[in-house]
C-alpha atoms as a PDB file:
ATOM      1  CA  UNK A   1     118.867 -54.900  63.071  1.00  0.00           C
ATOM      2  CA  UNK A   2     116.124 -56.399  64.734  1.00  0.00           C
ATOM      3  CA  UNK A   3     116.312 -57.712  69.215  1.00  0.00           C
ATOM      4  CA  UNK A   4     113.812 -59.360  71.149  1.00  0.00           C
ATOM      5  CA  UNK A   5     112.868 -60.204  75.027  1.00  0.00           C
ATOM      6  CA  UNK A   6     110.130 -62.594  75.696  1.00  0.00           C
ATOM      7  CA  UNK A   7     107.231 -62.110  77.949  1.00  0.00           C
ATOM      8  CA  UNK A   8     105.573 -65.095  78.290  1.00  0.00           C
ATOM      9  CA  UNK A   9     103.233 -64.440  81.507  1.00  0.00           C
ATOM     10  CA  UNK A  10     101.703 -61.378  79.401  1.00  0.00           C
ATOM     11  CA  UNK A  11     101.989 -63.013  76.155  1.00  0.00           C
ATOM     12  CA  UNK A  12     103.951 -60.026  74.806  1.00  0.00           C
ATOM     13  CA  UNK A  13     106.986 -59.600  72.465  1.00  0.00           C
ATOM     14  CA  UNK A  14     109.429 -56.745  72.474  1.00  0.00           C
ATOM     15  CA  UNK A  15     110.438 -55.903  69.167  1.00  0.00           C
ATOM     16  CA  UNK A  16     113.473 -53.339  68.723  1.00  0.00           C
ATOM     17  CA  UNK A  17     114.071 -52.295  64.842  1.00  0.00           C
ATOM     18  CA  UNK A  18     116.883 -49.841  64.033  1.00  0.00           C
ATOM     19  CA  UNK A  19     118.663 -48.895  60.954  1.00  0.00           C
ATOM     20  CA  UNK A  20     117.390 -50.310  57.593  1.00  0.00           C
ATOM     21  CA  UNK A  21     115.554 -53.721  57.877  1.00  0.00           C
ATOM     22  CA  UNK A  22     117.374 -56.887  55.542  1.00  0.00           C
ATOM     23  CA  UNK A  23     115.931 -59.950  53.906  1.00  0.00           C
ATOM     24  CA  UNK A  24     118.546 -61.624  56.674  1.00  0.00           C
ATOM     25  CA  UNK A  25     116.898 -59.320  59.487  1.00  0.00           C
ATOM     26  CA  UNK A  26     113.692 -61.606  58.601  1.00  0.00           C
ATOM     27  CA  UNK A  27     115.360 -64.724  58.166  1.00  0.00           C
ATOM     28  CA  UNK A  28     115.967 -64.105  62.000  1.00  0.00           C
ATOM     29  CA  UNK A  29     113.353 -62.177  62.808  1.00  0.00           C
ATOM     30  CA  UNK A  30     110.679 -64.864  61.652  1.00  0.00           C
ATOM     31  CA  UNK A  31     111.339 -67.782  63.675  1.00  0.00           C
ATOM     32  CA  UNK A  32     111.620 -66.160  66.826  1.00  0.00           C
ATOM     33  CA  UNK A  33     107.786 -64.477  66.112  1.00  0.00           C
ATOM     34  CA  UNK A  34     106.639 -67.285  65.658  1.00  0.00           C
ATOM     35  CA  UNK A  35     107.984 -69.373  68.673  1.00  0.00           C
ATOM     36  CA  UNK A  36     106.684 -66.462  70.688  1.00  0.00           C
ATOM     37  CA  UNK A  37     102.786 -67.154  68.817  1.00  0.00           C
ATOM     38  CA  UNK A  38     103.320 -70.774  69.661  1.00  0.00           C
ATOM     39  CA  UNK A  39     103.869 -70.512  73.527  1.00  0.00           C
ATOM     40  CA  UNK A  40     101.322 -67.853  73.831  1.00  0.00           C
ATOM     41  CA  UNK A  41      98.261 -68.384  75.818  1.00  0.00           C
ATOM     42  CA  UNK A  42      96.485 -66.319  73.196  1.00  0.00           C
ATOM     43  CA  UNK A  43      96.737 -63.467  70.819  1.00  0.00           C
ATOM     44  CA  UNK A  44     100.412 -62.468  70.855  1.00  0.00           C
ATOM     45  CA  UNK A  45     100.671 -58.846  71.781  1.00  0.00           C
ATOM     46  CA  UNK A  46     103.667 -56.450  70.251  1.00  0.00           C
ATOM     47  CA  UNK A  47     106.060 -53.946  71.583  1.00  0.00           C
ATOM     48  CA  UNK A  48     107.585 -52.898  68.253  1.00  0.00           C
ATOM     49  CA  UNK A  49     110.117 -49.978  69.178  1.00  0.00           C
ATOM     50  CA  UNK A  50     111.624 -48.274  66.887  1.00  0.00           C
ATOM     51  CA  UNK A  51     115.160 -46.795  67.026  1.00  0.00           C
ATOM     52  CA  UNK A  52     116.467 -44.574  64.476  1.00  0.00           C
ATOM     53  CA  UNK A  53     114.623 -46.611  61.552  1.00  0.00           C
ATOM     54  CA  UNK A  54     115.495 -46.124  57.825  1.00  0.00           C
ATOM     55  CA  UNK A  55     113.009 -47.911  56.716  1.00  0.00           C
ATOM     56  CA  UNK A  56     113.152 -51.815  54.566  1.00  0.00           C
ATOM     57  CA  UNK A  57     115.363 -52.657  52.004  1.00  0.00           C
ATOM     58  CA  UNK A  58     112.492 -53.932  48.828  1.00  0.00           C
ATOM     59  CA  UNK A  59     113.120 -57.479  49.710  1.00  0.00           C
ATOM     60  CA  UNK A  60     112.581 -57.180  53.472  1.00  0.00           C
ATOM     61  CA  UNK A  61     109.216 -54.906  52.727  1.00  0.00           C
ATOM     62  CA  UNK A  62     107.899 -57.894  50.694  1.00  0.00           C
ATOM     63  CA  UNK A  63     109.233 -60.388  53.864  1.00  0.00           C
ATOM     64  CA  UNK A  64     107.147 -58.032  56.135  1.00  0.00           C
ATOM     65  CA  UNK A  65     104.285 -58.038  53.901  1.00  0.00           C
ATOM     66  CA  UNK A  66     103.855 -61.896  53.630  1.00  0.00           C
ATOM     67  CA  UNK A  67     104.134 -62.292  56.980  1.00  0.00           C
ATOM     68  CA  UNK A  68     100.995 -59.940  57.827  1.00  0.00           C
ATOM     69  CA  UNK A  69      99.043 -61.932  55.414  1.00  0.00           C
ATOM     70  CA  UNK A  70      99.944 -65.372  56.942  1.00  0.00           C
ATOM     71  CA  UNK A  71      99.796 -64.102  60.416  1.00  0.00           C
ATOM     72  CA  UNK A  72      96.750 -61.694  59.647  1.00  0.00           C
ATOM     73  CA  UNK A  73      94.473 -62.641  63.101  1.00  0.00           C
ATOM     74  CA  UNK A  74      97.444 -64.214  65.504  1.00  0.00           C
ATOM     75  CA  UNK A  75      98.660 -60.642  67.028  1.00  0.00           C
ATOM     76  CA  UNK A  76      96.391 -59.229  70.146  1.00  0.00           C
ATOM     77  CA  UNK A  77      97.264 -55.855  69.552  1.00  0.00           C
ATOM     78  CA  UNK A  78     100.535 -53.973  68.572  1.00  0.00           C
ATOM     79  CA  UNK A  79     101.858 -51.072  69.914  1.00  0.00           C
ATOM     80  CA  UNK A  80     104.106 -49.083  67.448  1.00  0.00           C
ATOM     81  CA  UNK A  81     107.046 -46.772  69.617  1.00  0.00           C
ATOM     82  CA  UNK A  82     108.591 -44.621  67.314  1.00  0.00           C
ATOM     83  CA  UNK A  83     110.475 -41.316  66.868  1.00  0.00           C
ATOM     84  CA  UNK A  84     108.581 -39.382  63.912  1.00  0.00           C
ATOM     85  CA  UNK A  85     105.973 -38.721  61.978  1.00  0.00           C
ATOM     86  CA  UNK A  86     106.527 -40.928  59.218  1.00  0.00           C
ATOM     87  CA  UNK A  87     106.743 -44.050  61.658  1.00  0.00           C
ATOM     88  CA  UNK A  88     103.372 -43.061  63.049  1.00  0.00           C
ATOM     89  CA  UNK A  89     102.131 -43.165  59.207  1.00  0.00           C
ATOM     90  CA  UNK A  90     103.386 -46.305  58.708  1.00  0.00           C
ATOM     91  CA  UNK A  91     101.433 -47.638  61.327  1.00  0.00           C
ATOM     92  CA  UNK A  92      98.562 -46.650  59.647  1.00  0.00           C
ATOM     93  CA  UNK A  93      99.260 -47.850  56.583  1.00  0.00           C
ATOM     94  CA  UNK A  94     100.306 -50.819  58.221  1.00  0.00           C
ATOM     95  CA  UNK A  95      96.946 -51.274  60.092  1.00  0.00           C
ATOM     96  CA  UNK A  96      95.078 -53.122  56.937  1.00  0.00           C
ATOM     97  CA  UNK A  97      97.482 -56.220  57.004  1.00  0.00           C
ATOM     98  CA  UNK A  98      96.633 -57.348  60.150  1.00  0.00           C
ATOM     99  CA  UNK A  99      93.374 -57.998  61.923  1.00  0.00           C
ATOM    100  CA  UNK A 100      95.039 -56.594  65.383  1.00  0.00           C
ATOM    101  CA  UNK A 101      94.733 -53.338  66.678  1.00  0.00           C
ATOM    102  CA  UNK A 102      97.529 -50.858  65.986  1.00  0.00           C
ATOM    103  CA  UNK A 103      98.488 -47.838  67.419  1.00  0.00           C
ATOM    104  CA  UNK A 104     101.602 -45.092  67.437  1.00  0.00           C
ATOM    105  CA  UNK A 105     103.042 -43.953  70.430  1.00  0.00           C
ATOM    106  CA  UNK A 106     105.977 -41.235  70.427  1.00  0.00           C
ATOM    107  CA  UNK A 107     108.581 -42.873  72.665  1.00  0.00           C
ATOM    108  CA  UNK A 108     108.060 -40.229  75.618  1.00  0.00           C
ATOM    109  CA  UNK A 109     104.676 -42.291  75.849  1.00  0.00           C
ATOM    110  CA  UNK A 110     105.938 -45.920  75.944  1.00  0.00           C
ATOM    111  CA  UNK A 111     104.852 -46.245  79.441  1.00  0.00           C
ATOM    112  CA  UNK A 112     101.262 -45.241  78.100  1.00  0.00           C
ATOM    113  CA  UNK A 113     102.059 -48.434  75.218  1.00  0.00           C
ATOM    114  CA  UNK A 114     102.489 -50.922  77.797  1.00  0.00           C
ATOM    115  CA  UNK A 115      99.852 -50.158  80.121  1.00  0.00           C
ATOM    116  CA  UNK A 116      97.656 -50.412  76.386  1.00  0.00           C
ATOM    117  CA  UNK A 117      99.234 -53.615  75.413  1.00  0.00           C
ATOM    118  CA  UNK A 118      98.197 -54.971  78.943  1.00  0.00           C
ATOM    119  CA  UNK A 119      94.572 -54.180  78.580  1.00  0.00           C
ATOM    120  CA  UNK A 120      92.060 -57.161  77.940  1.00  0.00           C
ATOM    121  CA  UNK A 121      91.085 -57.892  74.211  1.00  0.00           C
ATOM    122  CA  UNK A 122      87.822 -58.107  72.296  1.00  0.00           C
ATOM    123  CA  UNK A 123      87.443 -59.256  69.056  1.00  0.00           C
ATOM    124  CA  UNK A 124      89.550 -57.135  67.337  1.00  0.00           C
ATOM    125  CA  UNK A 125      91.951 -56.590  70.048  1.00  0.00           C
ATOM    126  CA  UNK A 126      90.363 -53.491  71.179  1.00  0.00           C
ATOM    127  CA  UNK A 127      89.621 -52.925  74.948  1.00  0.00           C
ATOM    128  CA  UNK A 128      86.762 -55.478  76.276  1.00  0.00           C
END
């Protein structure tokens, strides 16, 4: 299942995944990304927060994986919360599809996320 919140005066997206992501969890998810990219003043930023996550059913992981590709230099920088170890790989193997910067941060540090999400952006969405 995937939620989001909108906000627009930091041109960020909250992103809460739980459970096992669905080709229909895209079908959703999708849209509303890309509405968010569209009123953005600039690079969309990403609070992706991860709640007892089981992963992507094979169609959803190739959904995901498109969408990287398409969208690979529209993100500002995204900011992975998560629970384990193996979401904090992820990220890293994640890192290579987009052109934002990515980083892990275990959910007692999600204060520490947002201050980094709020940071200015160089080229690669880095701090300036």
């Amino acid at each position: 299942m995937i939620t989001f919140e909108h906000d627009r005066h930091r041109d960020i997206i909250n992103i809460r995944a739980s459970g096992t992501l669905t080709t229909n969890d895209y079908e959703y998810a999708v849209p509303e990304i890309e509405h968010a990219m569209e009123l953005s003043q600039g690079p969309l930023r990403v609070k992706l927060r991860l709640e007892d996550f089981h992963g992507w059913e094979i169609g959803a992981l190739w959904e995901e994986l498109e969408f990287d590709l398409k969208h690979w230099d529209d993100f500002g920088r995204i900011a992975v919360i998560g629970e384990s170890a193996l979401e904090d790989w992820g990220t890293t193997l994640s890192a290579p599809f987009t052109k934002a910067a990515m980083q892990f941060f275990p959910t007692n540090r999600e204060a520490e996320a947002a201050t980094w999400l709020t940071r200015p952006l160089d080229g690669r969405g880095g701090a300036a």
